[in-house]
Protein backbone atom coordinates (compact mmCIF):
# COMPACT_ATOMS: atom_id res chain seq x y z
CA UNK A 1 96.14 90.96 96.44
CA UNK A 2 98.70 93.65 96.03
CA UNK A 3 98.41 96.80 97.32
CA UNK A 4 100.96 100.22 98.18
CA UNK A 5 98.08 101.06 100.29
CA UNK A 6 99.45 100.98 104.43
CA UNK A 7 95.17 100.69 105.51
CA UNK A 8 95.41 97.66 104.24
CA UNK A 9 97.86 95.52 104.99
CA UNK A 10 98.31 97.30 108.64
CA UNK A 11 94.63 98.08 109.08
CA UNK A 12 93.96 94.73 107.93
CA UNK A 13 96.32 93.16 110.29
CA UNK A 14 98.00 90.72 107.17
CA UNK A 15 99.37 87.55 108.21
CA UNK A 16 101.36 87.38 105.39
CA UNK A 17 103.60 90.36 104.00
CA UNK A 18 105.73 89.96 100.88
CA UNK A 19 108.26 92.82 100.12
CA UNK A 20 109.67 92.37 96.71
CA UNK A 21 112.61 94.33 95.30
CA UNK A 22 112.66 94.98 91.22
CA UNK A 23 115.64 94.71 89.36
CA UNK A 24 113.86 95.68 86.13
CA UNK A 25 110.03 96.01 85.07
CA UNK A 26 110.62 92.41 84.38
CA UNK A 27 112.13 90.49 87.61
CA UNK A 28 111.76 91.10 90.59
CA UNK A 29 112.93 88.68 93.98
CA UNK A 30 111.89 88.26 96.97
CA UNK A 31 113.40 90.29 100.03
CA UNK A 32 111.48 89.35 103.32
CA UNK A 33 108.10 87.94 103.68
CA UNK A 34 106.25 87.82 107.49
CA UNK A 35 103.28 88.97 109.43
CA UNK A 36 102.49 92.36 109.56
CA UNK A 37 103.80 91.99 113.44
CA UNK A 38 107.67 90.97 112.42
CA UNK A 39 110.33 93.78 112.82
CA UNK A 40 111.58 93.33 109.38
CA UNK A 41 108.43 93.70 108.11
CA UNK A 42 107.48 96.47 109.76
CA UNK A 43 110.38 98.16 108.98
CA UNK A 44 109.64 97.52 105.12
CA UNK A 45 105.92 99.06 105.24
CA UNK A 46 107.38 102.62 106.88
CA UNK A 47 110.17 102.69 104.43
CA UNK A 48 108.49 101.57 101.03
CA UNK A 49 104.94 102.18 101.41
CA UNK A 50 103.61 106.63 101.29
CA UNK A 51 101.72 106.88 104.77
CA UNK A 52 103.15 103.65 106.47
CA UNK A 53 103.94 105.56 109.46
CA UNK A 54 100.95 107.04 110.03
CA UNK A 55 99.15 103.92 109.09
CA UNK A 56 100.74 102.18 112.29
CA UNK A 57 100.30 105.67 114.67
CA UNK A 58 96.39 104.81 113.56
CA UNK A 59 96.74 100.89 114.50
CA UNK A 60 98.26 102.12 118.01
CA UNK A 61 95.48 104.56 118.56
CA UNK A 62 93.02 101.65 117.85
CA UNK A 63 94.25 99.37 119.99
CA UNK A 64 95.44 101.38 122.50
CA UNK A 65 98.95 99.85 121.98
CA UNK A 66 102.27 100.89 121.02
CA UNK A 67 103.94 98.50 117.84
CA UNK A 68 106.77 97.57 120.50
CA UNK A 69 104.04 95.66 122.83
CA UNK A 70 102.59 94.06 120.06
CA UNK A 71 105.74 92.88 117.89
CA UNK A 72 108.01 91.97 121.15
CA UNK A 73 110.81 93.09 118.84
CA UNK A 74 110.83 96.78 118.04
CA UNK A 75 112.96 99.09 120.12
CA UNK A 76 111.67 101.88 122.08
CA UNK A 77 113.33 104.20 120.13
CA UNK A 78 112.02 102.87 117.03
CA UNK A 79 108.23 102.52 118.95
CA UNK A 80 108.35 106.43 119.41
CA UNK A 81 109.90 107.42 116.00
CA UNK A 82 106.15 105.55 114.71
CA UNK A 83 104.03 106.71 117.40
CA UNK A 84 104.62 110.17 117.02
CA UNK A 85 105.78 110.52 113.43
């Protein structure tokens, strides 16, 4: 499935992420792939994907958890910037 919608692949808790960067409508390559718990990949759903942010403040408020906990690799700095954003 492909999707630019942050419900779903954060909501959805995917196990497997892939961020592709375009050179052209017609190539494209492959810049990180990952669970929707790796750094990288978080980092890649606030930056690319319109609501990401708010789409992981929602997945904290769920589960009563900030993305830091969870991930193991996010600093706390980076854990406030998407809890409060």
């Amino acid at each position: 499935m492909t999707t630019h919608n942050p419900n779903i692949v954060v909501g959805g808790d995917a196990e497997q992420v892939v961020v592709l960067e375009s050179e052209d409508e017609h190539e494209a390559h492959v810049e990180v792939t990952g669970s929707i718990d790796d750094p990288k990949i978080i980092e890649a759903v606030v930056a690319i994907m319109e609501g990401g942010r708010e789409a992981f403040a929602a997945r904290n408020r769920r589960y009563g958890s900030s993305v830091a906990s969870s991930t193991g690799g996010t600093s706390g700095s980076e854990a406030t910037q998407l809890d409060t954003a």
